[in-house]
PDB file of N, CA and C in Angstrom:
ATOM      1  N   UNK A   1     112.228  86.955  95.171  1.00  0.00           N
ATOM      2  CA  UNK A   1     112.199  85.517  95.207  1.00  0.00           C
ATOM      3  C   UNK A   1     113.606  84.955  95.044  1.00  0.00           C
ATOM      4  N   UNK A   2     114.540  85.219  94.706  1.00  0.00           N
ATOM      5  CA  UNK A   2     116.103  85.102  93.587  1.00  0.00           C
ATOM      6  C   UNK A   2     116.496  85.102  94.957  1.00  0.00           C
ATOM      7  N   UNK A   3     116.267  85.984  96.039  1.00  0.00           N
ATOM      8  CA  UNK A   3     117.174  86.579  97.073  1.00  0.00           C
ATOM      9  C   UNK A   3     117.192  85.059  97.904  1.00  0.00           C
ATOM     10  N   UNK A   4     116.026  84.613  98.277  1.00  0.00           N
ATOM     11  CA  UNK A   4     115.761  83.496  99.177  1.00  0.00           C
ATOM     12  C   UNK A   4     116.178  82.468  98.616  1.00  0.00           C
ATOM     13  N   UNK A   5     116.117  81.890  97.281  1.00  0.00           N
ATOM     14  CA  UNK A   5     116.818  80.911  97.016  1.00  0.00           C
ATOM     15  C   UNK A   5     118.154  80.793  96.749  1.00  0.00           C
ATOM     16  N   UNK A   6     118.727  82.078  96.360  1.00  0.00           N
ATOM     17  CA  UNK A   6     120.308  82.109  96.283  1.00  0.00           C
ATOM     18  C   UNK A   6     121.012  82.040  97.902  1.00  0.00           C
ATOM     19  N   UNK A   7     120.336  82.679  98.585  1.00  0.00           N
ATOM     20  CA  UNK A   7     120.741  82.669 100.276  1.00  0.00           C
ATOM     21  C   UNK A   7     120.576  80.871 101.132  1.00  0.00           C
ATOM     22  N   UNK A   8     119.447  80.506 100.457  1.00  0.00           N
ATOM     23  CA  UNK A   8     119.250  78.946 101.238  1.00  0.00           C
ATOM     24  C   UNK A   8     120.227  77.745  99.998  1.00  0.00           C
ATOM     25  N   UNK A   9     120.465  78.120  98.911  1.00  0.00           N
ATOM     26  CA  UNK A   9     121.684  77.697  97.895  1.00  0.00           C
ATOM     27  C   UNK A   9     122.778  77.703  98.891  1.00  0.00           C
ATOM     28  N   UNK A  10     123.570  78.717  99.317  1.00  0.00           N
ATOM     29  CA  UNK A  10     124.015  79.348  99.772  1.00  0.00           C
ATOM     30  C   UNK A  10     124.705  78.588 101.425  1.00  0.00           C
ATOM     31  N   UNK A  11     123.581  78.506 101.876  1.00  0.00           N
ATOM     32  CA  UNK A  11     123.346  77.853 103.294  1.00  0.00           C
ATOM     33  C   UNK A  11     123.342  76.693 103.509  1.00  0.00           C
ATOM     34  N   UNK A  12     123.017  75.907 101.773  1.00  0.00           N
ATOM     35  CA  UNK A  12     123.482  74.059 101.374  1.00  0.00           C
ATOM     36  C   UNK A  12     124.907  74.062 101.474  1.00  0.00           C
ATOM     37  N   UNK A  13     125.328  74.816 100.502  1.00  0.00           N
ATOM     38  CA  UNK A  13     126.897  74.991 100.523  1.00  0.00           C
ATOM     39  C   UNK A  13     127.503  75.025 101.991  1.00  0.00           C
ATOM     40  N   UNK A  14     127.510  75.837 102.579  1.00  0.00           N
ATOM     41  CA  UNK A  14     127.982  76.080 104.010  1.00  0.00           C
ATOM     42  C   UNK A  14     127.398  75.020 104.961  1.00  0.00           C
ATOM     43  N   UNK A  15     126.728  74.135 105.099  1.00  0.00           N
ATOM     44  CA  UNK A  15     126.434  73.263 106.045  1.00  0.00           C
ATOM     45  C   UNK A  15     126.841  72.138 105.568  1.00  0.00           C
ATOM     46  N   UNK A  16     127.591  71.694 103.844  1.00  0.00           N
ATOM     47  CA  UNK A  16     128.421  70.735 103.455  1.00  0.00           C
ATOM     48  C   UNK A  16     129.590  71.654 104.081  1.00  0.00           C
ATOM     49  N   UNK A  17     130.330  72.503 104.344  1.00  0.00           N
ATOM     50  CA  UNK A  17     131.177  72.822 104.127  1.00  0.00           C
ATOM     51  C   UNK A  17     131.888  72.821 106.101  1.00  0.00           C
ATOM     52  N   UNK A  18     130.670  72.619 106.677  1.00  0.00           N
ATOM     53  CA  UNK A  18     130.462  72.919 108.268  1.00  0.00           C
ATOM     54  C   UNK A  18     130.306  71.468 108.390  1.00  0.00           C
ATOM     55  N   UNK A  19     129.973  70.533 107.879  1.00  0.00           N
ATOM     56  CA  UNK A  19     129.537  68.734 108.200  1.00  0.00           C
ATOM     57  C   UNK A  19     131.591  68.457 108.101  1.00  0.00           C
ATOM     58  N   UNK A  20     131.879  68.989 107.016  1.00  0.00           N
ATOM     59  CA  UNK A  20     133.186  68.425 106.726  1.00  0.00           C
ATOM     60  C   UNK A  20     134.087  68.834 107.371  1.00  0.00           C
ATOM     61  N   UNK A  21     134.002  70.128 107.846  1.00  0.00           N
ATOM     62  CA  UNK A  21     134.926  70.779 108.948  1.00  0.00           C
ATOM     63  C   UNK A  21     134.820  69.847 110.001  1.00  0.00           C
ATOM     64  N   UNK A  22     133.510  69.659 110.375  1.00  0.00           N
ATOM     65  CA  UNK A  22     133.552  68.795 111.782  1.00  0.00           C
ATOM     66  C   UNK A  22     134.305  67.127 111.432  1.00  0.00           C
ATOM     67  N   UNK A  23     134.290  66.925 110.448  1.00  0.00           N
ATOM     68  CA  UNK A  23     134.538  65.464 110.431  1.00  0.00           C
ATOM     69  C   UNK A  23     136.016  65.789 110.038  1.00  0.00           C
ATOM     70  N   UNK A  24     136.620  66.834 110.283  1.00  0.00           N
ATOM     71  CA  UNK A  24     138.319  67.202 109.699  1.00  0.00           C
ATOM     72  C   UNK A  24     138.560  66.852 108.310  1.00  0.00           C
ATOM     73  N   UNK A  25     137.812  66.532 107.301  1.00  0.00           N
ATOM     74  CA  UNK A  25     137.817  66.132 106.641  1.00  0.00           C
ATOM     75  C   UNK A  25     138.634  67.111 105.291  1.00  0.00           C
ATOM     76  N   UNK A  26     139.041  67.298 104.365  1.00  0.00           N
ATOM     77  CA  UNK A  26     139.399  67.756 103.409  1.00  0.00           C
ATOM     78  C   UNK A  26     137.925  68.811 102.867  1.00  0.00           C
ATOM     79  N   UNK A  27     137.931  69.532 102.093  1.00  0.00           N
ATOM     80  CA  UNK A  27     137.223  70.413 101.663  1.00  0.00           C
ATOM     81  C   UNK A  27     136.806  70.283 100.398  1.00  0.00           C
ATOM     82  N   UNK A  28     137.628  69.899  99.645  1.00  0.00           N
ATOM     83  CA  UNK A  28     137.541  69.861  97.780  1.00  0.00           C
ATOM     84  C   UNK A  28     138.292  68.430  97.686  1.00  0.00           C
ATOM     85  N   UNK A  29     137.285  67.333  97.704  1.00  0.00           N
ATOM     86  CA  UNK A  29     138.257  66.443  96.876  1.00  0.00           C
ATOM     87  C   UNK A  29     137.590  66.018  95.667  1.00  0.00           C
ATOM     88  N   UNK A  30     138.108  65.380  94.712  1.00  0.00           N
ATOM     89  CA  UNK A  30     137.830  64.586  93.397  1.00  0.00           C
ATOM     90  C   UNK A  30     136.404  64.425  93.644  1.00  0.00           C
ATOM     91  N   UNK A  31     136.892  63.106  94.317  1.00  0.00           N
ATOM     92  CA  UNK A  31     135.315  61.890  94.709  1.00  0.00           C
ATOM     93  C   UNK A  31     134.476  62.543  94.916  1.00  0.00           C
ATOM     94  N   UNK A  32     134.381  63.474  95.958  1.00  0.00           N
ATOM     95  CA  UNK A  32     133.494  64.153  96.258  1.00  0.00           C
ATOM     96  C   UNK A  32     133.285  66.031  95.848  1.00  0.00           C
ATOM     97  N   UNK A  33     132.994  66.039  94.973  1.00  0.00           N
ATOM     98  CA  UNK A  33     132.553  67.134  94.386  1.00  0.00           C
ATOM     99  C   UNK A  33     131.389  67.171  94.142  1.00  0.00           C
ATOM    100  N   UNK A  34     130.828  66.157  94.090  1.00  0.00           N
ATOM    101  CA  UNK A  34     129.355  65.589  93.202  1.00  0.00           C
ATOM    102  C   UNK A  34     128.095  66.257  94.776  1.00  0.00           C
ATOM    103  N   UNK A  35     128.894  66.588  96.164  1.00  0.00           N
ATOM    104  CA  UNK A  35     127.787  66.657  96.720  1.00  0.00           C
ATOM    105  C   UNK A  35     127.734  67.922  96.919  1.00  0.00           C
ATOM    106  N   UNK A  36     128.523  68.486  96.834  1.00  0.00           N
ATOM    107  CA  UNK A  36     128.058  70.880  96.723  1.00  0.00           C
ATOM    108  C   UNK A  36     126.889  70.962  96.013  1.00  0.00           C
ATOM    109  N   UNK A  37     126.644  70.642  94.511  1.00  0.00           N
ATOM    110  CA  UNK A  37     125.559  70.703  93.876  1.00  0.00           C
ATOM    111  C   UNK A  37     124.534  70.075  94.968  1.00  0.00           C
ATOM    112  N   UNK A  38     124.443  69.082  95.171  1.00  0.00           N
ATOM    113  CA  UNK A  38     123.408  68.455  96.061  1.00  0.00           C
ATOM    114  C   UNK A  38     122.779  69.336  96.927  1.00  0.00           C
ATOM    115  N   UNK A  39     124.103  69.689  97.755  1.00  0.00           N
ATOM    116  CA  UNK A  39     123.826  70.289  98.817  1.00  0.00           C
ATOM    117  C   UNK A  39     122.931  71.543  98.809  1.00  0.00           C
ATOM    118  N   UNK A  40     123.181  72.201  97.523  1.00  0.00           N
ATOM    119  CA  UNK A  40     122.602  73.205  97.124  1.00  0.00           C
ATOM    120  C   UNK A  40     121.284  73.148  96.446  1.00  0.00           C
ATOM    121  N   UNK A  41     121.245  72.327  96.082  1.00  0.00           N
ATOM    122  CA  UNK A  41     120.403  72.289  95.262  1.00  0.00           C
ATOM    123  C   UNK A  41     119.365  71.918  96.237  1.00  0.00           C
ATOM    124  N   UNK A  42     119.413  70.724  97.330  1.00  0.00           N
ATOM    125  CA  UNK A  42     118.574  70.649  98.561  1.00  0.00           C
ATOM    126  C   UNK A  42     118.053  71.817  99.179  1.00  0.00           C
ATOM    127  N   UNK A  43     119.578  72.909  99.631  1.00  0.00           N
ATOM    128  CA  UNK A  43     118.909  74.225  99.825  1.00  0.00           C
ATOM    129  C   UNK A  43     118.075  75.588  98.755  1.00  0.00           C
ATOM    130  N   UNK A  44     118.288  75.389  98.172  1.00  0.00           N
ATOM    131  CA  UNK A  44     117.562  76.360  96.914  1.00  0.00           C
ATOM    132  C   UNK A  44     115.815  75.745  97.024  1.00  0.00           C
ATOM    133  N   UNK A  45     116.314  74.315  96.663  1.00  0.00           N
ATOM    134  CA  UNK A  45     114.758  73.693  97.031  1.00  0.00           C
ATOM    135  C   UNK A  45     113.858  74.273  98.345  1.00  0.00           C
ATOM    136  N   UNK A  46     114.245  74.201  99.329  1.00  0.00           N
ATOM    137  CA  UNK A  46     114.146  74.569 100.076  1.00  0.00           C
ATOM    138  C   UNK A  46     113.198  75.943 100.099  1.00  0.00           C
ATOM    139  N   UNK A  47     114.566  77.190  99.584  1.00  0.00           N
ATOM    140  CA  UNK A  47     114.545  78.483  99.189  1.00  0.00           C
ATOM    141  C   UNK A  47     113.383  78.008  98.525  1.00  0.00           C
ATOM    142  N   UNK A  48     112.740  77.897  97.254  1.00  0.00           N
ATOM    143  CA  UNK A  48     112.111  77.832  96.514  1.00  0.00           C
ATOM    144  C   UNK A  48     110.632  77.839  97.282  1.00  0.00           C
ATOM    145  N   UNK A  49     110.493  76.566  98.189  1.00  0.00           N
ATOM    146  CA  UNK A  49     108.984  76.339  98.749  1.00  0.00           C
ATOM    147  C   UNK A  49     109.084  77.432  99.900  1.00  0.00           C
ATOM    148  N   UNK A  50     109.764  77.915 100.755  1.00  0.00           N
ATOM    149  CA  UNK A  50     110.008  78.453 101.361  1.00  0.00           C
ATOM    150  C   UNK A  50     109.271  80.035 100.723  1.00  0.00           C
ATOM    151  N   UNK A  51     109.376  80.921  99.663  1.00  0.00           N
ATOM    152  CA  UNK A  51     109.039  81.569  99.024  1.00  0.00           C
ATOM    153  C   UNK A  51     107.532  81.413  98.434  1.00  0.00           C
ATOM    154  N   UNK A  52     106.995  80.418  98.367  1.00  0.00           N
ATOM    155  CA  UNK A  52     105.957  80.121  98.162  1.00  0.00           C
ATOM    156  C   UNK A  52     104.966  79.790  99.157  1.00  0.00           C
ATOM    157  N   UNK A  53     105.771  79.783 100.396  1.00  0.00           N
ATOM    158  CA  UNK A  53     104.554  79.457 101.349  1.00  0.00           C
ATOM    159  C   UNK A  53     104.541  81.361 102.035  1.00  0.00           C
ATOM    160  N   UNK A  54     105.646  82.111 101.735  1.00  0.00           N
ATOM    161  CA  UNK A  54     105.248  83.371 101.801  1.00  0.00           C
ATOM    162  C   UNK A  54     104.306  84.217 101.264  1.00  0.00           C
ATOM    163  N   UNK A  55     104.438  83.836  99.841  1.00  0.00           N
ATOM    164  CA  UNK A  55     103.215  84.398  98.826  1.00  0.00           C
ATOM    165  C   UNK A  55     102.169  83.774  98.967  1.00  0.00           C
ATOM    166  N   UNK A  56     101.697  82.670  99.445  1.00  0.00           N
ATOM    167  CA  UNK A  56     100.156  82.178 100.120  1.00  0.00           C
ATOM    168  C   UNK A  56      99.913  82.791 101.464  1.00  0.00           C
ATOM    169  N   UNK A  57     100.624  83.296 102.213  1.00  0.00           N
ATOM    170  CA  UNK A  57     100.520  83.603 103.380  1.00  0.00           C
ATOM    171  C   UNK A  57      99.853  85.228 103.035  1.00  0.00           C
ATOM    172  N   UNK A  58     100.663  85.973 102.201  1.00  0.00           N
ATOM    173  CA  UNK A  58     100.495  87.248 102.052  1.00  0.00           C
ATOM    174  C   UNK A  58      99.315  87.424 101.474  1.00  0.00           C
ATOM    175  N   UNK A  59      99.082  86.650 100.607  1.00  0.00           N
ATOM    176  CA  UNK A  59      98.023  86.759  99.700  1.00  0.00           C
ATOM    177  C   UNK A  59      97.165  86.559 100.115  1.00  0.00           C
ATOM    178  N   UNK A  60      96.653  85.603 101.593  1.00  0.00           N
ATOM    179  CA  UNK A  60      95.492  85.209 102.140  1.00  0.00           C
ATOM    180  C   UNK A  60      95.584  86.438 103.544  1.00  0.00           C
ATOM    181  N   UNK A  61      96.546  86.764 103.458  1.00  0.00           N
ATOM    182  CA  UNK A  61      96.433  88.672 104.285  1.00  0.00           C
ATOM    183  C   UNK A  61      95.959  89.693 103.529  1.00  0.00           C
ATOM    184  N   UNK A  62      96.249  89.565 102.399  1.00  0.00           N
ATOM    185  CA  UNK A  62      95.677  90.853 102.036  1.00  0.00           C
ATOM    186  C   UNK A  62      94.362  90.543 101.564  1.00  0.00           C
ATOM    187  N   UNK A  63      93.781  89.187 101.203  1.00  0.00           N
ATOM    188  CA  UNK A  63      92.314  88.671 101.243  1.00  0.00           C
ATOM    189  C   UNK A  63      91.555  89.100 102.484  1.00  0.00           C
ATOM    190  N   UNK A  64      92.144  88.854 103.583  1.00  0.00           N
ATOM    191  CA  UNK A  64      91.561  89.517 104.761  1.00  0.00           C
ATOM    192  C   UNK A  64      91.263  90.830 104.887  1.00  0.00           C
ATOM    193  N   UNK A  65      92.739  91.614 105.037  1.00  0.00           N
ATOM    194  CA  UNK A  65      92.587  92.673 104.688  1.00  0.00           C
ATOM    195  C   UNK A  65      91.537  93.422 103.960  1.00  0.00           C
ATOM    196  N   UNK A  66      91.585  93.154 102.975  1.00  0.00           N
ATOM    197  CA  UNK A  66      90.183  93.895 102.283  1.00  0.00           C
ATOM    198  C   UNK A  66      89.252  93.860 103.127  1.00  0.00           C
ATOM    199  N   UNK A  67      88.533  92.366 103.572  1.00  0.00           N
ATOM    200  CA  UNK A  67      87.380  91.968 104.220  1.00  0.00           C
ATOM    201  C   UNK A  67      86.697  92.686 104.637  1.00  0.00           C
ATOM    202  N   UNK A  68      87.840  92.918 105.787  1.00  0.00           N
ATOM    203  CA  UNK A  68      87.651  93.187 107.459  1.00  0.00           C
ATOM    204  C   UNK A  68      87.506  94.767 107.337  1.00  0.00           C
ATOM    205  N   UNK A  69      88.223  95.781 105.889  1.00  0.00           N
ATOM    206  CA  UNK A  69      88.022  97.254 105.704  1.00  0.00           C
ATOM    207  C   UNK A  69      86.579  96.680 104.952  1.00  0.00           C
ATOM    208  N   UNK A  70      86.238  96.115 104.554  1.00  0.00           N
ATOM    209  CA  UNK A  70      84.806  96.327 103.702  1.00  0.00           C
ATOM    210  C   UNK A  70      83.774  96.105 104.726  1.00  0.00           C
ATOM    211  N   UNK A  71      84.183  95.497 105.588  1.00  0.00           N
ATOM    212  CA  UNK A  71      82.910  95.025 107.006  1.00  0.00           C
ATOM    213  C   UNK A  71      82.965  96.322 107.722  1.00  0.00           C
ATOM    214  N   UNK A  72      84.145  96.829 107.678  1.00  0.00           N
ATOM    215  CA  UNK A  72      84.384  98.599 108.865  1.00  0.00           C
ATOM    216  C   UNK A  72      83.455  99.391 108.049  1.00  0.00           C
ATOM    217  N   UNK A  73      83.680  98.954 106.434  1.00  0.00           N
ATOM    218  CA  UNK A  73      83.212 100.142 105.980  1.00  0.00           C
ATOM    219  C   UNK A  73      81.538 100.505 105.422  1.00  0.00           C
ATOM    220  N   UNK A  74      81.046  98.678 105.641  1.00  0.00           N
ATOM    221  CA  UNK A  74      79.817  98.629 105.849  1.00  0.00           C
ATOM    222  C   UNK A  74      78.760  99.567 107.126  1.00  0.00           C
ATOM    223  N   UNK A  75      79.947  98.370 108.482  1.00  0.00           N
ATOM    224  CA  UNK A  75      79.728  98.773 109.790  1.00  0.00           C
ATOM    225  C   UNK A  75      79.159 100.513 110.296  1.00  0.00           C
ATOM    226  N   UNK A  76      80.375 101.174 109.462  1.00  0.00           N
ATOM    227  CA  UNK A  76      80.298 102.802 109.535  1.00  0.00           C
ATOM    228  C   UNK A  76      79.298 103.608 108.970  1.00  0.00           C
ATOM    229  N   UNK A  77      78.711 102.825 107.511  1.00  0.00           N
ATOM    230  CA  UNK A  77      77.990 103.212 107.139  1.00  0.00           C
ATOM    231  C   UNK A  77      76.526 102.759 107.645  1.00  0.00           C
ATOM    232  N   UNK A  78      76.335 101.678 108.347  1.00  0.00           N
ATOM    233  CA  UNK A  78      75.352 101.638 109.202  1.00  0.00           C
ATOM    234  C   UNK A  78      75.066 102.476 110.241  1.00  0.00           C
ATOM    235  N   UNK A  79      76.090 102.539 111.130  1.00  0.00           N
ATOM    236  CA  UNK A  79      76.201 103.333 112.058  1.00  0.00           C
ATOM    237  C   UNK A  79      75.421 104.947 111.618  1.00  0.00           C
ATOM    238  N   UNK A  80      76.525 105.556 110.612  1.00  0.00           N
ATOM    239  CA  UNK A  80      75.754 106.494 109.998  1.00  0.00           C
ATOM    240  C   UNK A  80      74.648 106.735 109.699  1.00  0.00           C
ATOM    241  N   UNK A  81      73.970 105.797 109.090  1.00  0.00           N
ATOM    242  CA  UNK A  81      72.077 105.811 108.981  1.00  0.00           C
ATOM    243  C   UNK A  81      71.667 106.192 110.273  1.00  0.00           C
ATOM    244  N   UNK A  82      71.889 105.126 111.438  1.00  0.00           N
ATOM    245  CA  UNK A  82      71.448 105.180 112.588  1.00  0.00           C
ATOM    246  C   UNK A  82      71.310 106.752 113.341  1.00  0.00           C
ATOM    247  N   UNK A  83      72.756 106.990 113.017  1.00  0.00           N
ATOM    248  CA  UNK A  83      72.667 108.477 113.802  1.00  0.00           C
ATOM    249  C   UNK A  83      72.370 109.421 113.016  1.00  0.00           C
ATOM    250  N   UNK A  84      71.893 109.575 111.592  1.00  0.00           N
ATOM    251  CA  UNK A  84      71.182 110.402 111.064  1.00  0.00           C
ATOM    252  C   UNK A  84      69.512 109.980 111.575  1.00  0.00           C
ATOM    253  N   UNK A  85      69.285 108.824 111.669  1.00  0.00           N
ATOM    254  CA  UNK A  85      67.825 108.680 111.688  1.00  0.00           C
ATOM    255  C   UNK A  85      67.433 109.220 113.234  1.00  0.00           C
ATOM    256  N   UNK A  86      68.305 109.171 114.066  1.00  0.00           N
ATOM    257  CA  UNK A  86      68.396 109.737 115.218  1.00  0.00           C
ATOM    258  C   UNK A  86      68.504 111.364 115.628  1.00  0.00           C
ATOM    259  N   UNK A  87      69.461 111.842 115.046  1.00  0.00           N
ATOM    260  CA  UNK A  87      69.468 113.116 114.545  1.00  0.00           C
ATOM    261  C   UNK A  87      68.213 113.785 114.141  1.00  0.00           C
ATOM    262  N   UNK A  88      67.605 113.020 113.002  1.00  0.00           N
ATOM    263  CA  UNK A  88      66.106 113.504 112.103  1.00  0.00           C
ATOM    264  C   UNK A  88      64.865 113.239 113.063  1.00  0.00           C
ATOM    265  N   UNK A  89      65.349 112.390 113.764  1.00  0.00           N
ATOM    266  CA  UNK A  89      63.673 112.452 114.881  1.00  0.00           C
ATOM    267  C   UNK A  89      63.554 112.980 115.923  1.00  0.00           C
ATOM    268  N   UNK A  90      65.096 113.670 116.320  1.00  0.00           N
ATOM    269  CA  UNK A  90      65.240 114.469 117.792  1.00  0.00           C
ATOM    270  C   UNK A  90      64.902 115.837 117.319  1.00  0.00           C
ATOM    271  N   UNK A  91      65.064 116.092 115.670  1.00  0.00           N
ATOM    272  CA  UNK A  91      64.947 117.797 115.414  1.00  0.00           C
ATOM    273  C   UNK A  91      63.394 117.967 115.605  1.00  0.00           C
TER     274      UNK A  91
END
């Protein structure tokens, strides 16, 4: 989780740092110091929900997951009756 929000932190920083390049602007001044945090902190946010819509995603996969092996594993075991009961009336 640490990884994604330090990387989209990360990616606030660098797109203040890419806005100001384009505007030729200076890099570090006084006045404006106050918006790196911002910037970051927008991206971490980011990072943050971003990470959380992964762990709902996964989590409602591996909800499936199970399912769909418990329906195979119903399925198989039906099947199985069938071809034993088939088996037992052809002997």
């Amino acid at each position: 989780m640490v990884h994604k929000v330090l990387f989209w932190t990360g990616f606030g920083i660098a797109v203040r740092l890419w806005q100001l390049g384009i505007e030729m602007r200076p890099l570090l001044t006084k006045e404006a110091l106050w918006v790196y945090p911002l910037f970051a902190g927008v991206g971490g946010s980011f990072g943050y929900w971003l990470q959380g819509v992964e762990n709902r995603q996964l989590k409602i996969l591996a909800e499936r997951r199970t399912l769909l092996l418990e329906k195979r594993r119903r399925r198989d075991e039906r099947e199985g009756e069938s071809e034993g009961g088939i088996l037992a009336a052809t002997a």
